[in-house]
PDB file of N, CA and C in Angstrom:
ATOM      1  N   UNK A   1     -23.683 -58.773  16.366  1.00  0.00           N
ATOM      2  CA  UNK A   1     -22.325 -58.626  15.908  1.00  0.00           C
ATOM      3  C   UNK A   1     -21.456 -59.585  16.704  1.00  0.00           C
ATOM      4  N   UNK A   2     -20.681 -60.543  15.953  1.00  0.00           N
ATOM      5  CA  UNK A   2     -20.380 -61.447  16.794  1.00  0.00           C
ATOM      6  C   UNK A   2     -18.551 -61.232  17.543  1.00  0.00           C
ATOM      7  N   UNK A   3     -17.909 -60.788  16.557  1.00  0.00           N
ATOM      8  CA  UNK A   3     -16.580 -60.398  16.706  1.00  0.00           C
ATOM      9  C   UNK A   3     -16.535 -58.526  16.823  1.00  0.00           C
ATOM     10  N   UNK A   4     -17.426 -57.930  17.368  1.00  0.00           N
ATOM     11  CA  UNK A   4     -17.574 -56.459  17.665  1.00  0.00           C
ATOM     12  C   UNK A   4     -18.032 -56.469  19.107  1.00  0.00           C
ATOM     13  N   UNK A   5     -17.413 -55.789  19.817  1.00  0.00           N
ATOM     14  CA  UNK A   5     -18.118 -55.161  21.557  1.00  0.00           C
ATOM     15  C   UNK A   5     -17.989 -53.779  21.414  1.00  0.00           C
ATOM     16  N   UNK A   6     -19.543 -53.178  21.991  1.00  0.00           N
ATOM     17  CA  UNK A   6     -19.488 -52.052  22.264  1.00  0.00           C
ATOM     18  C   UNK A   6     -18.525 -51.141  23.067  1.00  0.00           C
ATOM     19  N   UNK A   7     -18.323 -50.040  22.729  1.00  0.00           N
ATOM     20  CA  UNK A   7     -17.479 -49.366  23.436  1.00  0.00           C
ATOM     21  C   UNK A   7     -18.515 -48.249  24.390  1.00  0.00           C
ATOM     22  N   UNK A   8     -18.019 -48.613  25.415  1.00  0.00           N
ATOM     23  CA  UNK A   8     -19.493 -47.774  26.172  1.00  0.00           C
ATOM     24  C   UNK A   8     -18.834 -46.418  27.311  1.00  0.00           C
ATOM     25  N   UNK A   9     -17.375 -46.826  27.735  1.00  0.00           N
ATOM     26  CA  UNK A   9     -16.681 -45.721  28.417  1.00  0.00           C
ATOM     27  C   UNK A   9     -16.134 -44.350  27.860  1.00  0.00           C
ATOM     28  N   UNK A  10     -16.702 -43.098  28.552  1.00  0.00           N
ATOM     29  CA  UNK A  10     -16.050 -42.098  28.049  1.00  0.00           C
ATOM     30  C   UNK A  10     -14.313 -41.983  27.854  1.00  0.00           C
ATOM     31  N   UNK A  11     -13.379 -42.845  28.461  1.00  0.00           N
ATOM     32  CA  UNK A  11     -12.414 -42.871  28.836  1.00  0.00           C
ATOM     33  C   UNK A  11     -11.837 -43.514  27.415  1.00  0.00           C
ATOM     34  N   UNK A  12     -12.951 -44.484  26.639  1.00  0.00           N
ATOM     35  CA  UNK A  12     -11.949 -45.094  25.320  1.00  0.00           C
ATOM     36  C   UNK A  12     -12.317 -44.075  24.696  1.00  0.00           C
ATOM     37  N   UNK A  13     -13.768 -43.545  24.531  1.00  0.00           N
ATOM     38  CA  UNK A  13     -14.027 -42.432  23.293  1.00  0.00           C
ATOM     39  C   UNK A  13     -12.911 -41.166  23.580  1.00  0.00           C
ATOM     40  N   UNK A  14     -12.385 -41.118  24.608  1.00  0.00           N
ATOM     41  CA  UNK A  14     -11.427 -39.931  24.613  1.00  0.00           C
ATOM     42  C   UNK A  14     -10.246 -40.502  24.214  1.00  0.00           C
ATOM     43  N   UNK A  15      -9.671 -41.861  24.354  1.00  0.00           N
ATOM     44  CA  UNK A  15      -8.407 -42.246  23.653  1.00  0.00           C
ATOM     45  C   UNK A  15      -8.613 -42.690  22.497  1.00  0.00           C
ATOM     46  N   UNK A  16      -9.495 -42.853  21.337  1.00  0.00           N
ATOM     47  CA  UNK A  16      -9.390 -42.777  20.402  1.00  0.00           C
ATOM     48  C   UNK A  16      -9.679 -41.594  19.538  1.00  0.00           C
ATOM     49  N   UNK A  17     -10.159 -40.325  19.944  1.00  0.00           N
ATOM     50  CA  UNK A  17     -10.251 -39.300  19.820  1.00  0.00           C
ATOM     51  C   UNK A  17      -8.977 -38.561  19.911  1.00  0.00           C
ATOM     52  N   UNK A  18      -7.935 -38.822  20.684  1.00  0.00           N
ATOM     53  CA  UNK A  18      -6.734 -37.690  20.969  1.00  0.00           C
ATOM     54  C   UNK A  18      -6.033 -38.562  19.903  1.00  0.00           C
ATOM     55  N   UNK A  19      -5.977 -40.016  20.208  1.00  0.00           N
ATOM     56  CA  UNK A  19      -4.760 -40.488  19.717  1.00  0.00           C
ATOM     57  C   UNK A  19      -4.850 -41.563  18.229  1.00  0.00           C
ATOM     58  N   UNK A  20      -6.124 -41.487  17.846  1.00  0.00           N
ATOM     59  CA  UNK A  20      -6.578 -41.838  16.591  1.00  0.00           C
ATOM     60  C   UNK A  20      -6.430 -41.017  15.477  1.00  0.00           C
ATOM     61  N   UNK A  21      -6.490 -41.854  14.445  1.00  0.00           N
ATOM     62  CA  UNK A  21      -6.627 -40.987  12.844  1.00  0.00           C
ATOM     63  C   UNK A  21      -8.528 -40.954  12.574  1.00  0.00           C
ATOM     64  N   UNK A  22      -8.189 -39.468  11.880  1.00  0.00           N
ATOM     65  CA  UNK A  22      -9.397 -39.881  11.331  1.00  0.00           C
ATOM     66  C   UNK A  22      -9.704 -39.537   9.704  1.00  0.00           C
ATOM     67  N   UNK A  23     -10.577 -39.763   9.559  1.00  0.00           N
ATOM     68  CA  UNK A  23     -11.092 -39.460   7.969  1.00  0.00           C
ATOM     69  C   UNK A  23     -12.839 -39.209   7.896  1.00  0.00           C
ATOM     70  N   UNK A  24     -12.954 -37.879   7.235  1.00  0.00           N
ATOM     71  CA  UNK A  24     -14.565 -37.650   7.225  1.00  0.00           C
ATOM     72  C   UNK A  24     -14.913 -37.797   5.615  1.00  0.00           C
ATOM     73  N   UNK A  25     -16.036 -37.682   6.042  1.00  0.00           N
ATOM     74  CA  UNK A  25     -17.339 -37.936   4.845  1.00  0.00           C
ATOM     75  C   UNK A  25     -18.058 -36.744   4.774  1.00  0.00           C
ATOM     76  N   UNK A  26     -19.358 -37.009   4.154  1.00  0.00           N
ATOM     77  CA  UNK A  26     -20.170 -35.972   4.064  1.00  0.00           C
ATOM     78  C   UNK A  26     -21.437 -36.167   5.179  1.00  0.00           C
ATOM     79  N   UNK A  27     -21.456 -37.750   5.770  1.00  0.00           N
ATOM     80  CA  UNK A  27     -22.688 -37.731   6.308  1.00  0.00           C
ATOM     81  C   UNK A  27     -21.772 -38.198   7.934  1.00  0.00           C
ATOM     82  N   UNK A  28     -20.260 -38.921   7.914  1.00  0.00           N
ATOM     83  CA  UNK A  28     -20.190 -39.735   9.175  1.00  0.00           C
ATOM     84  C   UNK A  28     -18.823 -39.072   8.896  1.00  0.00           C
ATOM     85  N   UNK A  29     -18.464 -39.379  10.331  1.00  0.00           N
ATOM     86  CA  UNK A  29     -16.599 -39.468  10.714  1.00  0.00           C
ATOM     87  C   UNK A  29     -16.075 -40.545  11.162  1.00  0.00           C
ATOM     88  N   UNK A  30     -14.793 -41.101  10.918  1.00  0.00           N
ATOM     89  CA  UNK A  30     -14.696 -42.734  11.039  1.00  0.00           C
ATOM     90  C   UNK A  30     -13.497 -42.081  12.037  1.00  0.00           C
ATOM     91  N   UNK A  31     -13.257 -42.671  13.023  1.00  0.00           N
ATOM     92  CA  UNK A  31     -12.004 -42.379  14.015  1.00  0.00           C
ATOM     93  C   UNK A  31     -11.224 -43.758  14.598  1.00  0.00           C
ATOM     94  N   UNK A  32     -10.340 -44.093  14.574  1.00  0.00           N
ATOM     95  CA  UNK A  32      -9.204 -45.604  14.645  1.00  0.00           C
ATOM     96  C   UNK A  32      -8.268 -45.669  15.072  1.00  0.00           C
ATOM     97  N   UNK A  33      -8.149 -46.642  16.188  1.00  0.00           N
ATOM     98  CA  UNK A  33      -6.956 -46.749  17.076  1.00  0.00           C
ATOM     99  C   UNK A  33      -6.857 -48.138  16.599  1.00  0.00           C
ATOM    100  N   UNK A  34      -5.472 -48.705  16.556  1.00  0.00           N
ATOM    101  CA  UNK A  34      -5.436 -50.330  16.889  1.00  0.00           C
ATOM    102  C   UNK A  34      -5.607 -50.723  18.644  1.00  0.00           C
ATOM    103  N   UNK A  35      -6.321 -51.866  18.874  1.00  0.00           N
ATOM    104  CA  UNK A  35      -6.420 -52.321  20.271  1.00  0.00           C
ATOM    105  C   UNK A  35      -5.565 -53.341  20.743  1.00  0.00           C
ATOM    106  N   UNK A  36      -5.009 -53.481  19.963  1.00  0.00           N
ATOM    107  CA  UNK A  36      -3.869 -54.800  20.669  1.00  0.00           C
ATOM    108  C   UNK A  36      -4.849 -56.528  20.442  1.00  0.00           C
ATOM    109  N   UNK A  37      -5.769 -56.264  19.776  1.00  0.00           N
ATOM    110  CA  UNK A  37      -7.140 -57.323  20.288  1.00  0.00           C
ATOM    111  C   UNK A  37      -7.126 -58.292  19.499  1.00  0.00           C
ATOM    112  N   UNK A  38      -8.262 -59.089  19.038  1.00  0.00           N
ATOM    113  CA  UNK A  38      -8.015 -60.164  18.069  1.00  0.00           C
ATOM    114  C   UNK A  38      -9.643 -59.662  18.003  1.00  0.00           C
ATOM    115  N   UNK A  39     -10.073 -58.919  18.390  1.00  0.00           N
ATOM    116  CA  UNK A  39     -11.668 -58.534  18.363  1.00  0.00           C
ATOM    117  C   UNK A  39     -11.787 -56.913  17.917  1.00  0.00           C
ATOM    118  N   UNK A  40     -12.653 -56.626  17.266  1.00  0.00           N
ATOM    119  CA  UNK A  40     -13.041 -54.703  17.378  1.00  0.00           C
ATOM    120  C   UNK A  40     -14.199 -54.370  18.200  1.00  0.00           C
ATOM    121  N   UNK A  41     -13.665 -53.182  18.410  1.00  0.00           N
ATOM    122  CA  UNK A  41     -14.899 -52.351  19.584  1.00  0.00           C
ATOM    123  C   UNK A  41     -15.131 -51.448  18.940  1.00  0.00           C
ATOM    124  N   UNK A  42     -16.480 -50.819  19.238  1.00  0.00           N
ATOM    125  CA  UNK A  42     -17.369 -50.482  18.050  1.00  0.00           C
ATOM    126  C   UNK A  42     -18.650 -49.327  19.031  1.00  0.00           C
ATOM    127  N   UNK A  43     -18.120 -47.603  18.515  1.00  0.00           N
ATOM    128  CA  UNK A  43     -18.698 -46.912  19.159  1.00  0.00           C
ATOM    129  C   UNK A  43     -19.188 -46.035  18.049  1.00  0.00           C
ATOM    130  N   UNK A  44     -20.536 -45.338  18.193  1.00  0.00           N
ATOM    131  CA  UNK A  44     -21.317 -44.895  17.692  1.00  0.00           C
ATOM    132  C   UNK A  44     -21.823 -43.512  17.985  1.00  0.00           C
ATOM    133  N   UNK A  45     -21.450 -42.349  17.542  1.00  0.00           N
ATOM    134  CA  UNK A  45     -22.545 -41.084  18.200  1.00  0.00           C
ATOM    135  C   UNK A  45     -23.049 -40.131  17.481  1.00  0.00           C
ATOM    136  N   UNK A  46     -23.911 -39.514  17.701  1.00  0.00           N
ATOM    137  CA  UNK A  46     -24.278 -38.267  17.162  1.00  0.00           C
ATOM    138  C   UNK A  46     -24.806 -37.206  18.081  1.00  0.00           C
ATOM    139  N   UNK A  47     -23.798 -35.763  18.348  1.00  0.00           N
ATOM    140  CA  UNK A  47     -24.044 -34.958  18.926  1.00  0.00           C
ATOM    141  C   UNK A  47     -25.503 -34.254  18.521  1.00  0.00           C
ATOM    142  N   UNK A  48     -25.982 -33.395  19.618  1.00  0.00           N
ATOM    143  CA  UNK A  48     -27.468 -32.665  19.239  1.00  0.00           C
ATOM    144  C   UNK A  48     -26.839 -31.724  17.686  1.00  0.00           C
ATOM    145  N   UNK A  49     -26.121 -31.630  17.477  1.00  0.00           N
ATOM    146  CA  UNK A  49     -26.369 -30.951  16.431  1.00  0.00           C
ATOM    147  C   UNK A  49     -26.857 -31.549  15.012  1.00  0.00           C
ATOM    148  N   UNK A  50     -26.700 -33.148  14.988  1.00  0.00           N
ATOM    149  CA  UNK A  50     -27.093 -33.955  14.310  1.00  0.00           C
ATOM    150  C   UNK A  50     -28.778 -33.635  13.873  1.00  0.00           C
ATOM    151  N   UNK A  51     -29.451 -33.406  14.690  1.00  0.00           N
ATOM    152  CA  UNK A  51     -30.740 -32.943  15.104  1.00  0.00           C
ATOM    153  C   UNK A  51     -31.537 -33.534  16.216  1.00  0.00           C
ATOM    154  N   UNK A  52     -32.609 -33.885  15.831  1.00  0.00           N
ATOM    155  CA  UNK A  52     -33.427 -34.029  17.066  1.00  0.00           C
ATOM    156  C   UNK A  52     -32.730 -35.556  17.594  1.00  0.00           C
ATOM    157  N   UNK A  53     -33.878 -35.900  18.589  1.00  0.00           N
ATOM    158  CA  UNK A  53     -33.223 -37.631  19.254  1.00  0.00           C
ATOM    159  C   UNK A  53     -33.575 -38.581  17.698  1.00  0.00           C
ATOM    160  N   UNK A  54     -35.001 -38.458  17.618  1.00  0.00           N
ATOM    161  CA  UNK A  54     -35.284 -39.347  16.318  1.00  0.00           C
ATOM    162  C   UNK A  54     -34.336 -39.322  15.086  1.00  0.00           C
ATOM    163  N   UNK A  55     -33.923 -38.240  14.865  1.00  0.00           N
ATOM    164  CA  UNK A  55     -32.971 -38.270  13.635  1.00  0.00           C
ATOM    165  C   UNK A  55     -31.677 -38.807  14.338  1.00  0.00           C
ATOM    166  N   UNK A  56     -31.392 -38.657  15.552  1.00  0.00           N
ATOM    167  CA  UNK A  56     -29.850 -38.697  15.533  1.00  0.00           C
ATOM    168  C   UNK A  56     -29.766 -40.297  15.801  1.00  0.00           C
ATOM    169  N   UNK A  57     -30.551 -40.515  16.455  1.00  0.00           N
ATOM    170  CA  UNK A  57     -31.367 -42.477  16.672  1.00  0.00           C
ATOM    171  C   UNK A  57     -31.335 -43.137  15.560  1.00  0.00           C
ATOM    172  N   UNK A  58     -31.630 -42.589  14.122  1.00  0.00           N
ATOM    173  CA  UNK A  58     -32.204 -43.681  13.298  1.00  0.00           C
ATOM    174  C   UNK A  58     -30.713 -43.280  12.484  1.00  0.00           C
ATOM    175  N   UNK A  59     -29.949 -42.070  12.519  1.00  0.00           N
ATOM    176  CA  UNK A  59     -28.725 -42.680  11.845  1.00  0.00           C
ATOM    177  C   UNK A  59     -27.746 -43.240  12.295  1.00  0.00           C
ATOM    178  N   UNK A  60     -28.423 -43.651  13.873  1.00  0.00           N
ATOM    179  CA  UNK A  60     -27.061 -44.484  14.729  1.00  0.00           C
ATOM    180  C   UNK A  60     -27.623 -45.775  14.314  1.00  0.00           C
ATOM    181  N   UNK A  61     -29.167 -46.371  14.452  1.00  0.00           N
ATOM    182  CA  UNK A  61     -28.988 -47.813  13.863  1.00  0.00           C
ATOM    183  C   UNK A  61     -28.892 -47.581  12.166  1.00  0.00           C
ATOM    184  N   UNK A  62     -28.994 -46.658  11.017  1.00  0.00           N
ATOM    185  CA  UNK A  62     -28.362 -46.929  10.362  1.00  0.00           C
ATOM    186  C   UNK A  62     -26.610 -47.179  10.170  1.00  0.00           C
ATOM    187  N   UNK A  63     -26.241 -46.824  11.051  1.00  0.00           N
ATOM    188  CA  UNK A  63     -24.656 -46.976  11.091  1.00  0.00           C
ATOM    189  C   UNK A  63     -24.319 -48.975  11.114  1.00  0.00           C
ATOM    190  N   UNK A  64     -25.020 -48.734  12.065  1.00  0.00           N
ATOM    191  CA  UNK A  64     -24.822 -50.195  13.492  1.00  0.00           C
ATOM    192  C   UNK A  64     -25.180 -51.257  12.237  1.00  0.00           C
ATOM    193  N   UNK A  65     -26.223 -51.380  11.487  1.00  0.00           N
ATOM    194  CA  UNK A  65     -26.431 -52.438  10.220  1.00  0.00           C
ATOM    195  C   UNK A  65     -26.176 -52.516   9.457  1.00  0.00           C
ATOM    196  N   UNK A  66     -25.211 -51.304   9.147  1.00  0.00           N
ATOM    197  CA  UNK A  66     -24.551 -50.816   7.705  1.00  0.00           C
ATOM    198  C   UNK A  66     -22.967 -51.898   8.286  1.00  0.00           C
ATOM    199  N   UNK A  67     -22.454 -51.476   9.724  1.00  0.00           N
ATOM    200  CA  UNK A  67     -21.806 -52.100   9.940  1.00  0.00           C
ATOM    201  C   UNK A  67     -21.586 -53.871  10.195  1.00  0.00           C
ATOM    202  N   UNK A  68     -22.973 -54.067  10.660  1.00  0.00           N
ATOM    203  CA  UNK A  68     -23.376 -55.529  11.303  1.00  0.00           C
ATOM    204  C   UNK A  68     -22.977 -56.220   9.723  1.00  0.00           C
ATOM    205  N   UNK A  69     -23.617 -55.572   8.624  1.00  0.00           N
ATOM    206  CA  UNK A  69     -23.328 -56.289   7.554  1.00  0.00           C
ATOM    207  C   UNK A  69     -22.381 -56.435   6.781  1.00  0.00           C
ATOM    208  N   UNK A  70     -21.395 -55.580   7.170  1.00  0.00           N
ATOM    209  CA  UNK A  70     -19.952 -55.360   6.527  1.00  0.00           C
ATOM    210  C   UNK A  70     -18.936 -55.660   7.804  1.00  0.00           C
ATOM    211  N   UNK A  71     -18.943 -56.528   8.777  1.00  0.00           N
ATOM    212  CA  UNK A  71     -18.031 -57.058   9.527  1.00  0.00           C
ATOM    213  C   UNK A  71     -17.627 -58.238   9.505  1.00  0.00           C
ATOM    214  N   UNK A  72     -18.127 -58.830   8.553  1.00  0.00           N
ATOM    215  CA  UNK A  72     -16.770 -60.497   8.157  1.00  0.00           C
ATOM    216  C   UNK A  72     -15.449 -59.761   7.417  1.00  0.00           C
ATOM    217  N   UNK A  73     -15.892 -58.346   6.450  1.00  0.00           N
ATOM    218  CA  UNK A  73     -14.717 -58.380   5.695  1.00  0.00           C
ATOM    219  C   UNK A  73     -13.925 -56.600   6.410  1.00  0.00           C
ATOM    220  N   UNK A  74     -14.107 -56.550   7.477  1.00  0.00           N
ATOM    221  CA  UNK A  74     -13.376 -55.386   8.073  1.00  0.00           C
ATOM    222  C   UNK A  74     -11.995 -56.063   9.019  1.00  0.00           C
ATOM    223  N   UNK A  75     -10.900 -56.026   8.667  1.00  0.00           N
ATOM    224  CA  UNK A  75      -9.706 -56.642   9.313  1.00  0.00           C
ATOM    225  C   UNK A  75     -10.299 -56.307  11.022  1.00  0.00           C
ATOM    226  N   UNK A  76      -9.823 -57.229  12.028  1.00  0.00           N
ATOM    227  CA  UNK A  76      -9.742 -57.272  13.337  1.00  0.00           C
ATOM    228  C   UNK A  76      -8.865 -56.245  13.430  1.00  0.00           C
ATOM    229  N   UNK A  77      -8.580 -56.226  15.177  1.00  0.00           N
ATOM    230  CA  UNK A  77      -7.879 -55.433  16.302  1.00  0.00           C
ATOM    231  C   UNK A  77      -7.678 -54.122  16.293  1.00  0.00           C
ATOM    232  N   UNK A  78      -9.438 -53.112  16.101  1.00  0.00           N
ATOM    233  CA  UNK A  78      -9.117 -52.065  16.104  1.00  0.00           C
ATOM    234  C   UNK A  78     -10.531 -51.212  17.159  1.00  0.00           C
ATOM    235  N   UNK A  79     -10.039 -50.099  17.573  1.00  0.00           N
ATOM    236  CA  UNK A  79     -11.203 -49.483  17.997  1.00  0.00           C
ATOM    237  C   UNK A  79     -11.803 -48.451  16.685  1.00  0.00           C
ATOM    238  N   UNK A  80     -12.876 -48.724  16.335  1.00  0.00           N
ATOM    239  CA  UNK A  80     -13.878 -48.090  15.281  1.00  0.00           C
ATOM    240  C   UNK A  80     -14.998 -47.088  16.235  1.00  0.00           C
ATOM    241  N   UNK A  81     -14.641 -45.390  15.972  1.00  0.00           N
ATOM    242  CA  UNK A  81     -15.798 -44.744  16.074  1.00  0.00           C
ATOM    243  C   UNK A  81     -16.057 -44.026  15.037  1.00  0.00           C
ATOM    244  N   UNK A  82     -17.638 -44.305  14.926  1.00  0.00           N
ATOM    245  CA  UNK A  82     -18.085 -43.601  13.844  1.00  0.00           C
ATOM    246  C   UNK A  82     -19.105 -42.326  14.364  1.00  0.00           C
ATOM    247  N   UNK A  83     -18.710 -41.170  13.796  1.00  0.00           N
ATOM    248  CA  UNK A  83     -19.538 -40.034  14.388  1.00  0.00           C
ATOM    249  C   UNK A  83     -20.749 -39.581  13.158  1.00  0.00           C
ATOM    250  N   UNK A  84     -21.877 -39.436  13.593  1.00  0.00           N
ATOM    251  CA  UNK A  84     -22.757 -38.779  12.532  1.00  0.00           C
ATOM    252  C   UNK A  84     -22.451 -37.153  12.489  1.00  0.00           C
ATOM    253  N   UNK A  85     -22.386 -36.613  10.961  1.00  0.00           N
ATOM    254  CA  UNK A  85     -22.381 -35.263  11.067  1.00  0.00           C
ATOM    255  C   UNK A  85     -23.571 -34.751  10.407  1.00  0.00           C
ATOM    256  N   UNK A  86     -23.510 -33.504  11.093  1.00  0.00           N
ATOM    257  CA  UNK A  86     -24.765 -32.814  10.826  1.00  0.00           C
ATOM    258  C   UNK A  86     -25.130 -32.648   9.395  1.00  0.00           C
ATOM    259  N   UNK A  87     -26.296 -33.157   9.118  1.00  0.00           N
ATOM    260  CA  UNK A  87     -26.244 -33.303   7.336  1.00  0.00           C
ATOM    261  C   UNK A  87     -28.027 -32.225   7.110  1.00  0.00           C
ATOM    262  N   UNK A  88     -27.827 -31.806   5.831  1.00  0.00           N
ATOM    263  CA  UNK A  88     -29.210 -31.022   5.840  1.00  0.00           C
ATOM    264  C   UNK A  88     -30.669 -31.992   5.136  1.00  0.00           C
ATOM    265  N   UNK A  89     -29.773 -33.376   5.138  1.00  0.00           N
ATOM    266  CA  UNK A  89     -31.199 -34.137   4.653  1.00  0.00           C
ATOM    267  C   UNK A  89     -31.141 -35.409   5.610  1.00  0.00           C
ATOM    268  N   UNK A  90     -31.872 -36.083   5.820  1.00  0.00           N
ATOM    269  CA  UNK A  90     -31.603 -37.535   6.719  1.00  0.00           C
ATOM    270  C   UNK A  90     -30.806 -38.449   5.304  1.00  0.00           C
ATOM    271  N   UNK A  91     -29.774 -39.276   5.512  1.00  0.00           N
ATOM    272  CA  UNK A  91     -29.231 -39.728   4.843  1.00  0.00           C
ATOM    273  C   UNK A  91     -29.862 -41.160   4.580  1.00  0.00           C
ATOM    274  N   UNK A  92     -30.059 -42.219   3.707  1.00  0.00           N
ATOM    275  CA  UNK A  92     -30.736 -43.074   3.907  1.00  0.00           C
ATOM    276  C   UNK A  92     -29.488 -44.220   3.785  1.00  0.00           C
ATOM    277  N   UNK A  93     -30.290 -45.689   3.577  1.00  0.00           N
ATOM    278  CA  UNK A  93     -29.295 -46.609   4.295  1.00  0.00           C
ATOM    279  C   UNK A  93     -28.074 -46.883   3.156  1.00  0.00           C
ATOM    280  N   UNK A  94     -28.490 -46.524   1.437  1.00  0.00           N
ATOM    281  CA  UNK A  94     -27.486 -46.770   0.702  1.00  0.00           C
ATOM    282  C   UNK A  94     -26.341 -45.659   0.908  1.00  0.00           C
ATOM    283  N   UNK A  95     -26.747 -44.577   1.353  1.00  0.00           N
ATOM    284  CA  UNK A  95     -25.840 -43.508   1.438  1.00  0.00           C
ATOM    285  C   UNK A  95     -24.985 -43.671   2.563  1.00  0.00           C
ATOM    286  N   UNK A  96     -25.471 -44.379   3.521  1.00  0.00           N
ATOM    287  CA  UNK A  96     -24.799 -44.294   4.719  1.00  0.00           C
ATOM    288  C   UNK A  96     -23.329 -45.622   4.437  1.00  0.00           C
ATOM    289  N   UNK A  97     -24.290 -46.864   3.087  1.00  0.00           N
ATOM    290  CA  UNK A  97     -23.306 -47.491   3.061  1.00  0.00           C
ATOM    291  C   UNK A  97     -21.859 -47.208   2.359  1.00  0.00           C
ATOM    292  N   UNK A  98     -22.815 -46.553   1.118  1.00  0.00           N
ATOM    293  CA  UNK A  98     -21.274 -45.978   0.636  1.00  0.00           C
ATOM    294  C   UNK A  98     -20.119 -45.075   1.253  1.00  0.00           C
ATOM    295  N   UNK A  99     -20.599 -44.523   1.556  1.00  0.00           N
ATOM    296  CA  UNK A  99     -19.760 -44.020   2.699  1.00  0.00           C
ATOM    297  C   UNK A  99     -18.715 -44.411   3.893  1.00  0.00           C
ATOM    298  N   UNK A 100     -19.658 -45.479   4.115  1.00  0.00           N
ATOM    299  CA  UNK A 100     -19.103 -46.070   5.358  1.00  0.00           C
ATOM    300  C   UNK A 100     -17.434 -47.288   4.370  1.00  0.00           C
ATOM    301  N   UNK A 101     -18.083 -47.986   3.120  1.00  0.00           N
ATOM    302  CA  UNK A 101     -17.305 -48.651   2.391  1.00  0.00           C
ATOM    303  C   UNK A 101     -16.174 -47.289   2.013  1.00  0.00           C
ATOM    304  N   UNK A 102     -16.296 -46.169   1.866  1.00  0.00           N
ATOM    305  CA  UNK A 102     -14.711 -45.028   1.791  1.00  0.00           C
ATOM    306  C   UNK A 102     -13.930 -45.165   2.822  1.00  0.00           C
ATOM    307  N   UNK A 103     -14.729 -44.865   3.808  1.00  0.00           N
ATOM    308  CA  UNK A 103     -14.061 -44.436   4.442  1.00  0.00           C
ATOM    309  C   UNK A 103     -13.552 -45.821   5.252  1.00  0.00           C
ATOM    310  N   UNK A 104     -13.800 -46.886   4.845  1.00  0.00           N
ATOM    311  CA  UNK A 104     -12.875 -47.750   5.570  1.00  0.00           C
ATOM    312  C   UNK A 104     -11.853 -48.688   4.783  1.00  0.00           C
ATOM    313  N   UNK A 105     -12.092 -47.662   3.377  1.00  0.00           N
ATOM    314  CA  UNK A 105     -10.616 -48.448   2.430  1.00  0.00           C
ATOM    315  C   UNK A 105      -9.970 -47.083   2.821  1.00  0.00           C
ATOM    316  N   UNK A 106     -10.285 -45.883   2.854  1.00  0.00           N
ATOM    317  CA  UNK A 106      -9.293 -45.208   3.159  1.00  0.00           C
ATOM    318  C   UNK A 106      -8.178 -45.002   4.147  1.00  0.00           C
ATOM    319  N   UNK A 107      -9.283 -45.811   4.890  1.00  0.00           N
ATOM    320  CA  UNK A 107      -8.061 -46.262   6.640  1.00  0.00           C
ATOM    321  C   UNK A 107      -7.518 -47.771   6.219  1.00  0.00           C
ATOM    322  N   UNK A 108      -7.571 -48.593   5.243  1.00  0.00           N
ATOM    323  CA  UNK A 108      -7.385 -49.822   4.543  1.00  0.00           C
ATOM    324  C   UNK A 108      -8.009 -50.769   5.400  1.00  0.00           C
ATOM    325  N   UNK A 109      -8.796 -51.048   5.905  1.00  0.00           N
ATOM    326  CA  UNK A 109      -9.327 -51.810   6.573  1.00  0.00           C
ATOM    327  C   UNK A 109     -10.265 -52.939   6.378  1.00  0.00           C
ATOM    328  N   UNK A 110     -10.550 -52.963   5.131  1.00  0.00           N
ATOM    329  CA  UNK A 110     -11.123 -53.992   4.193  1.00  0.00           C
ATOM    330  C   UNK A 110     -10.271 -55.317   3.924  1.00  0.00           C
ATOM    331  N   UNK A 111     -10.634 -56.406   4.239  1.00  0.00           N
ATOM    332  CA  UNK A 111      -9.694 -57.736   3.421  1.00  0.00           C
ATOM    333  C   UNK A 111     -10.032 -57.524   2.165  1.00  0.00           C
ATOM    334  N   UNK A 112      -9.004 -58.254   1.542  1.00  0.00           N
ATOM    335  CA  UNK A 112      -8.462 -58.387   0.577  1.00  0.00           C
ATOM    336  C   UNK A 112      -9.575 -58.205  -0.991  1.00  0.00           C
ATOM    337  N   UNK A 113     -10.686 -59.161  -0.610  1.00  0.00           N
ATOM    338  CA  UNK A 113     -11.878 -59.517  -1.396  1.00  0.00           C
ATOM    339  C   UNK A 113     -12.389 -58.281  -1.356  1.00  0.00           C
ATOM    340  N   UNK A 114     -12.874 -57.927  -0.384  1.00  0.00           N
ATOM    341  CA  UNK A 114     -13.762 -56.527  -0.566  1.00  0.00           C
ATOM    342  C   UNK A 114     -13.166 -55.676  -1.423  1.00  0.00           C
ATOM    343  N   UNK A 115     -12.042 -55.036  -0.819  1.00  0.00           N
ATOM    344  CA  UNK A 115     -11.052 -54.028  -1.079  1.00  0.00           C
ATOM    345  C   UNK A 115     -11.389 -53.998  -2.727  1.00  0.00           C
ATOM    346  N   UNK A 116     -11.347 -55.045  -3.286  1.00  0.00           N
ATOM    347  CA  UNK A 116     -11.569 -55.092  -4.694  1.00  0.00           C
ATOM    348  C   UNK A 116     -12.632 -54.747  -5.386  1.00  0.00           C
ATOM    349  N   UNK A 117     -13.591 -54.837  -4.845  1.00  0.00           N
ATOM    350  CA  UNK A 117     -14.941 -54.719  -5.182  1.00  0.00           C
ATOM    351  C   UNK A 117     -15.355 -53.264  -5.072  1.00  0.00           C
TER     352      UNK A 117
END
């Protein structure tokens, strides 16, 4: 990801958590602060209730490539966390994309081209 840095401190996941919007899905939660940046930071989790490590693992790199491939057309300068929620089937990678494409016109965060599509 070339214009994305991980967000790795408990200290941002708690300021975009108090002081972010969010919007859920059926499989993820998208949570958004602006950063002042010309870059996005880009955090990922799934609590144990998600299920085991393997499940909660393979829908964090489904997140991470769902995203890697949809970041030329996601506008800059924001902090992006996406939370997995506890779902009763493993979600696979088209599901994770559609999803992920809602919930980030719903925060408008798509340029222009996408947005349309």
């Amino acid at each position: 990801m070339k214009n994305t840095i991980p967000i790795k401190n408990s200290r941002d996941f708690s300021r975009v958590y108090k002081r972010g919007i969010f919007y859920s899905g059926k499989y993820i939660v998208l949570y958004i602060i602006p950063n002042g940046l010309n870059i996005n930071r880009l955090g990922v989790t799934a609590s144990r209730k998600a299920g085991k490590s393997v499940k909660r693992n393979r829908i964090k790199r489904l997140i991470k490539e769902n995203y890697r491939l949809l970041e030329d057309s996601i506008k800059k300068g924001y902090d992006l966390i996406f939370v997995a929620r506890n779902a009763d089937r493993l979600p696979d990678f088209y599901d994770i994309k559609k999803e992920m494409l809602y919930l980030l016109r719903r925060h408008n965060l798509l340029n222009e081209e996408m947005n349309n599509c």
